[in-house]
Protein backbone atom coordinates (compact mmCIF):
# COMPACT_ATOMS: atom_id res chain seq x y z
CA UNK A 1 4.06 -14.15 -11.13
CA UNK A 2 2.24 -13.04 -8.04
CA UNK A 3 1.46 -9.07 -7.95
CA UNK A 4 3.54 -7.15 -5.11
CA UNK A 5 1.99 -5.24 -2.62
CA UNK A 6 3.85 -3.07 -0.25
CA UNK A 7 2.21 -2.34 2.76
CA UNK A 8 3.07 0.71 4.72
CA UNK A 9 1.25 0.75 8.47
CA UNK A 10 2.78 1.57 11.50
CA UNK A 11 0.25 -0.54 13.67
CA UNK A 12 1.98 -3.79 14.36
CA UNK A 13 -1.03 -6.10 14.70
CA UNK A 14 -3.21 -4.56 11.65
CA UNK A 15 0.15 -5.07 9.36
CA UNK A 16 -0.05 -8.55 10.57
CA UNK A 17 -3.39 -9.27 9.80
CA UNK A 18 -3.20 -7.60 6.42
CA UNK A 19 0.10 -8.96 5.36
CA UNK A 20 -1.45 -12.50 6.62
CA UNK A 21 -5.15 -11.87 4.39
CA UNK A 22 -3.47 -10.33 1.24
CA UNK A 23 -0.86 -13.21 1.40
CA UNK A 24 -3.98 -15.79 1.22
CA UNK A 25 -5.45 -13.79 -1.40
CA UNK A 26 -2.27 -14.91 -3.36
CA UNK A 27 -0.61 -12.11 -3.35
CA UNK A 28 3.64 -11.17 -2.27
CA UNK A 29 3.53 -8.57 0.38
CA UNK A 30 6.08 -6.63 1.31
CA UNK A 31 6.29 -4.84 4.73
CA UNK A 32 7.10 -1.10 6.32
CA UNK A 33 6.46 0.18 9.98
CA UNK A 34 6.59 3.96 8.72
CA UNK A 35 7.09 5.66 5.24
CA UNK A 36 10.76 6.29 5.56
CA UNK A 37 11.12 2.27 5.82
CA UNK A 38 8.63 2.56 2.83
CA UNK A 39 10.78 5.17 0.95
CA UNK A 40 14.03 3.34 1.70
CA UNK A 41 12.29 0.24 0.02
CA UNK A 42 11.16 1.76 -2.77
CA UNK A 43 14.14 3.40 -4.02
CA UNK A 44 16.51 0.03 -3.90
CA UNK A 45 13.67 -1.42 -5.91
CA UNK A 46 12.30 -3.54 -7.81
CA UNK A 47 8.92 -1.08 -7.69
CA UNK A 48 5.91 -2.95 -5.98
CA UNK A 49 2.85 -3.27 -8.04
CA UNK A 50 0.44 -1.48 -5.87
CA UNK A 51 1.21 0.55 -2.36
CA UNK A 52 -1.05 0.16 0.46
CA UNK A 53 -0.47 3.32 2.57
CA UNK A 54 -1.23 4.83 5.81
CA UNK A 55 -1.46 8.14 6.07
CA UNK A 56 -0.07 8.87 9.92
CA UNK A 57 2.81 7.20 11.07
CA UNK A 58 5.61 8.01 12.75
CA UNK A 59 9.51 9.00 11.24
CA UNK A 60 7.63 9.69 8.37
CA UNK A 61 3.69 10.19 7.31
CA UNK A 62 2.00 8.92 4.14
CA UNK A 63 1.46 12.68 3.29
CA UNK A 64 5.53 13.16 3.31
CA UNK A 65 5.49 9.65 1.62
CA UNK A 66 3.62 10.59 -1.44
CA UNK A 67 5.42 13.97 -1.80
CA UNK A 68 8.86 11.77 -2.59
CA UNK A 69 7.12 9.33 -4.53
CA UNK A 70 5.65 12.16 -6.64
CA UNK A 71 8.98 13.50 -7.24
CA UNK A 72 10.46 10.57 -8.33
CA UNK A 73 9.71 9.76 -11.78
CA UNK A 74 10.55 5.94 -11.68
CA UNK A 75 7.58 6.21 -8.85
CA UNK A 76 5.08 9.30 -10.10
CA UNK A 77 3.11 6.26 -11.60
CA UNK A 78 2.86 4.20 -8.69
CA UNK A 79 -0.66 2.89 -8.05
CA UNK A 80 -1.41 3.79 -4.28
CA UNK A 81 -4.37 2.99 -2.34
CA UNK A 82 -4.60 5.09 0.97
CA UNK A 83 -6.28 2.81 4.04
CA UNK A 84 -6.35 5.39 6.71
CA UNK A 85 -8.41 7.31 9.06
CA UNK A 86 -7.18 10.45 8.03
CA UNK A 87 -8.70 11.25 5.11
CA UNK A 88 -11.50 13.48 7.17
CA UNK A 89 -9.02 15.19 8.95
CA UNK A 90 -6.88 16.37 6.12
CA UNK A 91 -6.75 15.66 2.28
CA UNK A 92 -5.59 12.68 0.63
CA UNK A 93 -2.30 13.03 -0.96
CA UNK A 94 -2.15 13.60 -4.82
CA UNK A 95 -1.22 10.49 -7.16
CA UNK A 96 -3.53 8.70 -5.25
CA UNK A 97 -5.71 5.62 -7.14
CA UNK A 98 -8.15 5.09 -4.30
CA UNK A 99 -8.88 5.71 -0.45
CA UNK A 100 -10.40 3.64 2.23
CA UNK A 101 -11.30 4.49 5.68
CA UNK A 102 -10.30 2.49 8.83
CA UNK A 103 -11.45 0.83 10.20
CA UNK A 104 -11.15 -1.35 7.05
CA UNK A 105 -13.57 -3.01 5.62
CA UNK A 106 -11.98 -6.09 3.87
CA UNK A 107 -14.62 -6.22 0.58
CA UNK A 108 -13.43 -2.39 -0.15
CA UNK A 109 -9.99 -3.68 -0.44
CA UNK A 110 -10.24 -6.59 -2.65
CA UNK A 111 -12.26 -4.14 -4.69
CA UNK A 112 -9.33 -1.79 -4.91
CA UNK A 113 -6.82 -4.43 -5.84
CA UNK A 114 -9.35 -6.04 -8.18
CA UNK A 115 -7.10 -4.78 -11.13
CA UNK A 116 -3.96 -6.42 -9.35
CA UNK A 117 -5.35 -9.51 -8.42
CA UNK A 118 -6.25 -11.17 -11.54
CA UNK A 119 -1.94 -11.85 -11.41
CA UNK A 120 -1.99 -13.15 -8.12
CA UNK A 121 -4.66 -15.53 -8.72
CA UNK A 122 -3.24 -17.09 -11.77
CA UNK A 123 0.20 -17.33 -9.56
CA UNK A 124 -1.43 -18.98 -6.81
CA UNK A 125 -3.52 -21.49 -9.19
CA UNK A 126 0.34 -22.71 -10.06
């Protein structure tokens, strides 16, 4: 079974590009314009594997985000990896497992999903 990402940007063509790489990495991905689309699809479930969030969106930021997720206890243990800009400005959000600045570099990712991947690979091998 191929690990789940969901993807939570707000910029239409970098979603695109990520949800078209991670997909070719063998991964599912799972999209969201802003974190209330996010929230929304994490509480009618299943829970992704890993969350790749953006910090400033629109409707609703990655910092508001996190502070749900945090709450919840089917999410508190959520893996999240922040990809974001933001993280000079203000503070990562707690229950964070790793950040990486935009503009993205591509290597840093696959490094942060390294512990994810190893289930996408075998999925795509099939």
């Amino acid at each position: 079974m191929r690990s789940l990402i969901l993807l939570v940007e707000d910029h239409v063509d970098s979603r695109e590009m990520l949800e078209e790489f991670l997909t070719l990495e063998g991964f599912a991905v799972e999209v969201a314009g802003n974190g209330l689309h996010a929230w929304e699809r994490l509480r009618r479930g299943p829970t992704p594997d890993v969350m790749l969030l953006d910090l400033m969106m629109p409707v609703m930021s990655g910092w508001e985000l996190m502070e749900r997720v945090q709450k919840e206890p089917r999410l508190k243990n959520l893996p999240v990896i922040v990809v974001s800009g933001a993280g000079a400005t203000r503070p990562v959000p707690q229950g964070i497992r790793a950040s990486i600045p935009k503009p993205l570099d591509l290597d840093d990712l696959m490094r942060a999903l390294e512990p994810f991947r190893s289930q996408a690979h075998l999925a795509a091998a099939y």
